[in-house]
N, C-alpha and C. Protein backbone atom coordinates (compact mmCIF):
# COMPACT_ATOMS: atom_id res chain seq x y z
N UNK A 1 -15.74 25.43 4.99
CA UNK A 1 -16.23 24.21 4.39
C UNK A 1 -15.66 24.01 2.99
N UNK A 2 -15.53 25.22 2.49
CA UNK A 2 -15.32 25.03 1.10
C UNK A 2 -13.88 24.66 1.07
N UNK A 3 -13.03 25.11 2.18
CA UNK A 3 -11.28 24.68 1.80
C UNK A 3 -11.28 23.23 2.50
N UNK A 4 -12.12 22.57 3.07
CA UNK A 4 -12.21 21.34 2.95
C UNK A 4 -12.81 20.52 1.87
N UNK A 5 -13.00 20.98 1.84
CA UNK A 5 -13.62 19.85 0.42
C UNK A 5 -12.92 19.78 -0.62
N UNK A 6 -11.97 21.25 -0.72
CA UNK A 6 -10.73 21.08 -1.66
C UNK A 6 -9.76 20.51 -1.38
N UNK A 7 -9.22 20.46 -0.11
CA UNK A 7 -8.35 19.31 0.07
C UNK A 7 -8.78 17.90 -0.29
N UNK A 8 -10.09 17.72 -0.07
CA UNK A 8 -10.60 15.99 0.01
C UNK A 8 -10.25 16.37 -1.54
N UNK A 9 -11.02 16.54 -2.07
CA UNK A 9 -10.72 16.70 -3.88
C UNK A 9 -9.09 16.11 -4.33
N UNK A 10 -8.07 17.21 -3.74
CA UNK A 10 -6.95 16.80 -3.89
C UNK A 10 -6.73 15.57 -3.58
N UNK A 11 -6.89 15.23 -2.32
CA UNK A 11 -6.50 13.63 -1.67
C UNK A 11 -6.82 12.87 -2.85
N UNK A 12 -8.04 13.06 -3.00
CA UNK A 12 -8.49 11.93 -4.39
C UNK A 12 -8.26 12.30 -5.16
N UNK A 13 -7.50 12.66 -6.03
CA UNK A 13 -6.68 13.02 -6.96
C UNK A 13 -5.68 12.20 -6.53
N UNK A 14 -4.64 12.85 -5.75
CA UNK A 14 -3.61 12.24 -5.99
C UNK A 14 -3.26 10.54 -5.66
N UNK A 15 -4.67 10.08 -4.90
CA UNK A 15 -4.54 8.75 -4.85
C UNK A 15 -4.91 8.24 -5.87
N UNK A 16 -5.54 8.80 -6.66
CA UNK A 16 -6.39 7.94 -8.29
C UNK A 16 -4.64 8.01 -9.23
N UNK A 17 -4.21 8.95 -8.93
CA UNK A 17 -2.77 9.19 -9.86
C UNK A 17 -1.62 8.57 -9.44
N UNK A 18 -1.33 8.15 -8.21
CA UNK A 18 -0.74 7.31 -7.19
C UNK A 18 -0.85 6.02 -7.51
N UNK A 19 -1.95 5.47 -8.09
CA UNK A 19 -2.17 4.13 -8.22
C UNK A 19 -1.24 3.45 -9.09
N UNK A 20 -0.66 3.86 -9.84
CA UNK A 20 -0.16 3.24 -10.90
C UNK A 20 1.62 2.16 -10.72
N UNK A 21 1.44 1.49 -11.16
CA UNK A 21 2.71 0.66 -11.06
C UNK A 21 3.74 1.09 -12.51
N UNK A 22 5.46 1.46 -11.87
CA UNK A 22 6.08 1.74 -13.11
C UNK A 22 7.42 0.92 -13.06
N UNK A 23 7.46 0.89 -14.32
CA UNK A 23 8.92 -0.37 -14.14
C UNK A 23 10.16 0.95 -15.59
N UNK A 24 10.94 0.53 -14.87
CA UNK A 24 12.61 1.58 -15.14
C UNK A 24 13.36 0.57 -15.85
N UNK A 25 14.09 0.91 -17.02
CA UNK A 25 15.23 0.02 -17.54
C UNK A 25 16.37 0.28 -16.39
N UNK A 26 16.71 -0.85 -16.19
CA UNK A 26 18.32 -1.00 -15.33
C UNK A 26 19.04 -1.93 -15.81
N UNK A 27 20.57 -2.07 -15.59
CA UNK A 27 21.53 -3.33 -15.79
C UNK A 27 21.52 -4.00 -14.56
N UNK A 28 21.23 -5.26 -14.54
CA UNK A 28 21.22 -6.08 -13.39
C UNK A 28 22.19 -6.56 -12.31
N UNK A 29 22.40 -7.12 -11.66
CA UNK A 29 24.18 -7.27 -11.36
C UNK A 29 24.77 -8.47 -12.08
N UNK A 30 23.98 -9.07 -13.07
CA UNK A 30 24.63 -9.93 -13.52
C UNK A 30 25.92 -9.32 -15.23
N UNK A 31 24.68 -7.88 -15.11
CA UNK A 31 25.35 -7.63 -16.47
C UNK A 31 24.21 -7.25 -17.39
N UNK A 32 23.14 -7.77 -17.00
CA UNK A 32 21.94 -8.19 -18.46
C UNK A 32 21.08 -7.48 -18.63
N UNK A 33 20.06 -6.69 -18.74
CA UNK A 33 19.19 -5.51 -19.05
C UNK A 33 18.07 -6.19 -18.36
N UNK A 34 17.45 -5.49 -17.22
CA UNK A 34 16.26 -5.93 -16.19
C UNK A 34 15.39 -4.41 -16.44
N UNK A 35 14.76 -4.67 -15.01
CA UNK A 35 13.53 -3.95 -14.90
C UNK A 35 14.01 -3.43 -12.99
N UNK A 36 12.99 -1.81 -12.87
CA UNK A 36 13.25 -2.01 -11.52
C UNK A 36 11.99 -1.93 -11.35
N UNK A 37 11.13 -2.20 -10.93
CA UNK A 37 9.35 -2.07 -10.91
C UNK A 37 9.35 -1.91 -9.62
N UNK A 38 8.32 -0.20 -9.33
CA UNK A 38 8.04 -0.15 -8.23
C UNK A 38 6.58 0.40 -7.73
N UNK A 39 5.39 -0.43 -7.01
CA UNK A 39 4.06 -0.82 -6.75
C UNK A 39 4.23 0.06 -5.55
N UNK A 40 4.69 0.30 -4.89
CA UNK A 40 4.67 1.30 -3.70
C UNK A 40 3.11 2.43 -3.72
N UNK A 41 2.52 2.78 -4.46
CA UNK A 41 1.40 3.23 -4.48
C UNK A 41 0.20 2.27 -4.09
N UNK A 42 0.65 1.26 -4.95
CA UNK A 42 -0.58 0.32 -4.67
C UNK A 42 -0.70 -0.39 -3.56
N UNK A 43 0.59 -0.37 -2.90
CA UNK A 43 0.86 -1.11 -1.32
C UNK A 43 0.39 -2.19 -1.62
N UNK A 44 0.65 -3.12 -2.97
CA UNK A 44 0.16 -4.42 -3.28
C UNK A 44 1.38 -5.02 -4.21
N UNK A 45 2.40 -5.76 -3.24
CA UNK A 45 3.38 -6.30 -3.65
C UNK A 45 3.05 -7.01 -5.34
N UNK A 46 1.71 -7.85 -5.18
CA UNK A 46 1.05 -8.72 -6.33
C UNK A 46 1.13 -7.74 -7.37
N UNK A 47 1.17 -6.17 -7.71
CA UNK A 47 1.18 -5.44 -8.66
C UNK A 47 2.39 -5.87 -9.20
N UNK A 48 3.72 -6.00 -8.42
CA UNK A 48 4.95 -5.95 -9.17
C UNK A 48 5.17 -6.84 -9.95
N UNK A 49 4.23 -7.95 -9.26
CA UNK A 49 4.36 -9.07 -9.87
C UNK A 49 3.85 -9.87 -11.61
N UNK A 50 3.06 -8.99 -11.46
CA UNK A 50 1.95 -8.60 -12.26
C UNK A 50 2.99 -8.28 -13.76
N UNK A 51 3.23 -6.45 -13.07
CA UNK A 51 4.30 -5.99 -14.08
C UNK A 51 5.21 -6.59 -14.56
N UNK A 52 5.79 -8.21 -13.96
CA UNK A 52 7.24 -8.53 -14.34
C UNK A 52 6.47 -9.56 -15.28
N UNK A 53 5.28 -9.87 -15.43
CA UNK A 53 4.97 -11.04 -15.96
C UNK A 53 4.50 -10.35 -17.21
N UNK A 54 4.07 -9.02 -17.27
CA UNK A 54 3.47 -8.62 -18.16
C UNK A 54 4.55 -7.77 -19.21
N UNK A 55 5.54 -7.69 -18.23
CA UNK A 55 6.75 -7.15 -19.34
C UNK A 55 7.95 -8.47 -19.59
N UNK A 56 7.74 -9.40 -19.39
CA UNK A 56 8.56 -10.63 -19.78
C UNK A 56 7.66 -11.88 -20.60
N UNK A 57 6.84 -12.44 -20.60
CA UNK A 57 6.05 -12.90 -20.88
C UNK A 57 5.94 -14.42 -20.33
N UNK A 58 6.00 -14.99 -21.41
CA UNK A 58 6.01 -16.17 -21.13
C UNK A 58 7.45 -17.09 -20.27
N UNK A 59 8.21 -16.68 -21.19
CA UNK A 59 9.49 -16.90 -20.77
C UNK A 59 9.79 -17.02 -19.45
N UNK A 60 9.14 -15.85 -18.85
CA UNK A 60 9.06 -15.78 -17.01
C UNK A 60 10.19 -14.62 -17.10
N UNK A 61 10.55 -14.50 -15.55
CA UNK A 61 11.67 -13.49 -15.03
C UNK A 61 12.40 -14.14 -13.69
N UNK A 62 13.65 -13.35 -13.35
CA UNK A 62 14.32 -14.19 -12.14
C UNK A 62 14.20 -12.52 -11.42
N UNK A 63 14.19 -12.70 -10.25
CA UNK A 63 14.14 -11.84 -8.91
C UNK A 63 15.48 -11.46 -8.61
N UNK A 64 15.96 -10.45 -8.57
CA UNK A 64 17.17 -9.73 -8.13
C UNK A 64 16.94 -9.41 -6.88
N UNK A 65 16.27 -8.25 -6.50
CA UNK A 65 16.21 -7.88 -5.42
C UNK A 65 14.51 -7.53 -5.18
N UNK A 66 14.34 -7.28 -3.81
CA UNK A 66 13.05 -7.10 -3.08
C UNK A 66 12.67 -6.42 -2.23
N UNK A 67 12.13 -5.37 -2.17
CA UNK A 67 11.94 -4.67 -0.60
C UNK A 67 9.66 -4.43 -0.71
N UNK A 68 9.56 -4.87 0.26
CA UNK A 68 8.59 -5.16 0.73
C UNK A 68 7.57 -4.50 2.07
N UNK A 69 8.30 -3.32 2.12
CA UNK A 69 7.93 -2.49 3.05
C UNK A 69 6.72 -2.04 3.17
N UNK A 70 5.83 -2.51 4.35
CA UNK A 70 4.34 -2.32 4.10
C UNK A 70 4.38 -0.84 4.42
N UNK A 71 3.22 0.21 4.34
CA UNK A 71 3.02 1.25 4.78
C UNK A 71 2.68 0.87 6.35
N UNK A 72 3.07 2.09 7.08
CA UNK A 72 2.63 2.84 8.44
C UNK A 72 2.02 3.56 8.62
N UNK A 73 2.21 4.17 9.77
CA UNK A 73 1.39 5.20 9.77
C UNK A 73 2.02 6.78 9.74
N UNK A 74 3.34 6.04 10.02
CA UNK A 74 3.94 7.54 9.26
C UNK A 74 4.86 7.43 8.22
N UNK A 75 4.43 6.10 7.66
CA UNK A 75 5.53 6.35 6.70
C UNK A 75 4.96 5.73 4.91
N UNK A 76 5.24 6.16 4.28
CA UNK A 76 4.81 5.39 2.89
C UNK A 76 5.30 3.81 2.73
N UNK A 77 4.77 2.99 1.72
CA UNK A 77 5.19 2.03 1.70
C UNK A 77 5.92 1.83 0.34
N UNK A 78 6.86 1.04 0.46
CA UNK A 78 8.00 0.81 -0.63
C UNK A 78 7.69 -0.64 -1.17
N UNK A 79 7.33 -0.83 -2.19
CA UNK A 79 7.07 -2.06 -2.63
C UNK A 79 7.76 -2.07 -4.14
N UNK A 80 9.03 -2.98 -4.15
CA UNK A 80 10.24 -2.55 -5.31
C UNK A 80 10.74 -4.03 -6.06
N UNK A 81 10.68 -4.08 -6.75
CA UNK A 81 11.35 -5.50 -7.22
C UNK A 81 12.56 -5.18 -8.58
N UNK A 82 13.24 -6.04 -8.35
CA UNK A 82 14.43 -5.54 -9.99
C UNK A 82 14.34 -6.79 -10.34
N UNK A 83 14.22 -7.14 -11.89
CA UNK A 83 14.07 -7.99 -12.19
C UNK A 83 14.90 -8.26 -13.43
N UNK A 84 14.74 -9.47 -13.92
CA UNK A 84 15.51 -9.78 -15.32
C UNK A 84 14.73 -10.92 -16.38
N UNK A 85 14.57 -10.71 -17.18
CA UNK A 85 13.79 -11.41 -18.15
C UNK A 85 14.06 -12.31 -18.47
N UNK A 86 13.96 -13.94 -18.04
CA UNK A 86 14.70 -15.19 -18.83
C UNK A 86 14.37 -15.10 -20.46
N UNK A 87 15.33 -15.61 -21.17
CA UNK A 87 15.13 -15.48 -22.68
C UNK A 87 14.14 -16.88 -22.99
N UNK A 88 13.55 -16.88 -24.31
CA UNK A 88 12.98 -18.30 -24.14
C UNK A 88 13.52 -19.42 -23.96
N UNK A 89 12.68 -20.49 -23.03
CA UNK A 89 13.38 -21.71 -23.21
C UNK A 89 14.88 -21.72 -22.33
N UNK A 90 14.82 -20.87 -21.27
CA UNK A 90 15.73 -20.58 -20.59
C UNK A 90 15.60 -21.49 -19.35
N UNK A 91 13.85 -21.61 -18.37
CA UNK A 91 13.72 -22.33 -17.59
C UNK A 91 13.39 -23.79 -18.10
N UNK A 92 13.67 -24.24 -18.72
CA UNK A 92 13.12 -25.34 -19.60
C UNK A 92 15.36 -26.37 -19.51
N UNK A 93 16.42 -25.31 -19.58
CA UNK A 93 17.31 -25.88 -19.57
C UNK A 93 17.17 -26.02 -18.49
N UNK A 94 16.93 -25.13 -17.35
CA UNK A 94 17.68 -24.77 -15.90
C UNK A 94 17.39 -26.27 -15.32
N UNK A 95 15.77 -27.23 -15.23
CA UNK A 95 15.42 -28.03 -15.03
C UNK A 95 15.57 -29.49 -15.58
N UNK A 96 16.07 -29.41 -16.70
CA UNK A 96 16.38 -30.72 -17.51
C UNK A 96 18.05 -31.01 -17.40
């Protein structure tokens, strides 16, 4: 009983530590200094989204790439976005 309950212990552990969303400096393919943010713990694409808004701000960000891989049952899920930071006043030309 008791080496079960240490595993459950662990499990919850490492899912409370699992949770977290992290974003990586990368060069984009355009050239320009992005983000690679990857939510794969949270199996909640909306995290990445989250992160790109919260590390770009207002300005917004443009989408490079995407993988969206839900979890299975045997497999983890990959939830990845690379991103790039419009500078200010960047979507403001794109539209006028």
């Amino acid at each position: 009983m008791l080496k079960v309950a240490g595993i459950v212990a662990a499990l919850v552990v490492a899912v409370s530590l699992g949770g977290c969303v992290t974003a990586t400096p990368v060069i984009t393919p355009t050239g320009q200094q992005g983000f690679t943010i990857n939510c794969s713990a949270m199996n909640d694409v909306g995290q990445c989204y989250k992160k790109a808004g919260e590390l770009c701000g207002s300005a917004g960000y443009e989408i490079f790439d995407q993988n969206n891989k839900p979890a299975g049952f045997w497999s983890a899920a990959n939830q990845t976005m690379v991103v790039r930071c419009k500078v200010p006043g960047e979507a403001q030309k794109a539209t006028s």
